[in-house]
Protein backbone atom coordinates (compact mmCIF):
# COMPACT_ATOMS: atom_id res chain seq x y z
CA UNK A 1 0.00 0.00 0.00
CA UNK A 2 1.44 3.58 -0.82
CA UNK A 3 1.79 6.00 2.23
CA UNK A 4 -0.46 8.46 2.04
CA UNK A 5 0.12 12.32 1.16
CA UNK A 6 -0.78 14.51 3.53
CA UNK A 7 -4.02 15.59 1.70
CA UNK A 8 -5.02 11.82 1.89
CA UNK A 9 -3.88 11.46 5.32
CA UNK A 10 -6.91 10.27 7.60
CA UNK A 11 -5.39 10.74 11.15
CA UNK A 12 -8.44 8.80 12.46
CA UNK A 13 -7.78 5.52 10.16
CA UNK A 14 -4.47 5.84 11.89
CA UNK A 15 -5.54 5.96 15.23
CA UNK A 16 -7.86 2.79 14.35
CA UNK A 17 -4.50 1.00 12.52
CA UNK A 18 -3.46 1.39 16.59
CA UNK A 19 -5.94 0.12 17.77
CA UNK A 20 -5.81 -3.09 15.64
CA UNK A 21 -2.49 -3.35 16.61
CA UNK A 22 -2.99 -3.08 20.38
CA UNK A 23 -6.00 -6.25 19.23
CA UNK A 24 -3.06 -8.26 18.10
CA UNK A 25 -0.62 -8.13 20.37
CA UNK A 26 -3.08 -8.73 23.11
CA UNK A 27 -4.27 -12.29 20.85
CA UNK A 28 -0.67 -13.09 19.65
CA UNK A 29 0.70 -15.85 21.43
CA UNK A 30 3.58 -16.79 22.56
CA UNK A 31 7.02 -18.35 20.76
CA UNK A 32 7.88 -21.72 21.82
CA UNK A 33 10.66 -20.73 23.74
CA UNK A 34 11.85 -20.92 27.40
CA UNK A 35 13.46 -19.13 29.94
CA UNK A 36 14.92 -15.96 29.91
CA UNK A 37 13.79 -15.21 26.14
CA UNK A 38 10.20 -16.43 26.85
CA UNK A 39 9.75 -13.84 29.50
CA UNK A 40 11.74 -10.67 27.79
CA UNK A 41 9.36 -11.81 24.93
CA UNK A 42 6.52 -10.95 27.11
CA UNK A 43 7.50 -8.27 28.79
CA UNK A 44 7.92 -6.40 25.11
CA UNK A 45 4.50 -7.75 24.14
CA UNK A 46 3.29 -5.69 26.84
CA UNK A 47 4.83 -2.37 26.20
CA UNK A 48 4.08 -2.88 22.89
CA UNK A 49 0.33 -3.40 24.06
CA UNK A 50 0.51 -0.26 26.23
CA UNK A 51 2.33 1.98 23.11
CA UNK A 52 -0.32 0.78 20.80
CA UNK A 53 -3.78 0.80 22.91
CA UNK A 54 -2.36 4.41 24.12
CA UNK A 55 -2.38 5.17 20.49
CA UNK A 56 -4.91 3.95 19.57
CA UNK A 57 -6.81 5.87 22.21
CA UNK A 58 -5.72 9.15 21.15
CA UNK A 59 -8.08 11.96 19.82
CA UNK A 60 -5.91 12.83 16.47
CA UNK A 61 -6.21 16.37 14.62
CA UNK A 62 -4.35 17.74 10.87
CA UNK A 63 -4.23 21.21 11.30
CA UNK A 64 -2.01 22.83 8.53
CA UNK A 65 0.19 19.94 8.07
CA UNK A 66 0.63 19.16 12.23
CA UNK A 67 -0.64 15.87 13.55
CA UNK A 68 -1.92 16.22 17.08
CA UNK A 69 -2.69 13.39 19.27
CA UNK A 70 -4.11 14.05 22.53
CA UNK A 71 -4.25 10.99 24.80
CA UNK A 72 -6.21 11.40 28.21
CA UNK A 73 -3.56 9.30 30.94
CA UNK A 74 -5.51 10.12 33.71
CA UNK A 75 -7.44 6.94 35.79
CA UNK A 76 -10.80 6.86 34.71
CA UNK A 77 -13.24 6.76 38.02
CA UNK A 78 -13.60 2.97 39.04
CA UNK A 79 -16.89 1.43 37.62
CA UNK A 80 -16.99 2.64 34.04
């Protein structure tokens, strides 16, 4: 697929590329390996998780070629 130019940049089909990502690291399973590499395997499976559901979170504006993504990090009240 070609990147897009900025006047076909849709910074909301971005933001839902994130979250799709965030979907498959959280299904992807995990490498037959053992040990030491099993866990640092999911230990970056996590971060990734966090970069990408952050992301994929975000509120994203293009105003006059500057992408803004505004991503609310505070706790949200318990019971919603």
């Amino acid at each position: 697929m070609p990147p897009e130019s900025e006047t076909e940049f849709d910074p909301d089909a971005m933001v839902a590329r994130f979250r799709d990502r965030a979907e498959a690291v959280r299904r992807r399973g995990l490498p037959p390996v053992e040990g030491a590499e099993r866990r640092r395997f999911a230990e970056q499976a996590q971060l990734d998780f966090m970069d990408f559901a952050m992301l994929g979170d975000a509120e994203a504006t293009l105003v006059d070629g500057i992408l803004t993504l505004r991503i609310d990090l505070r706790p949200r009240p318990q019971g919603t």
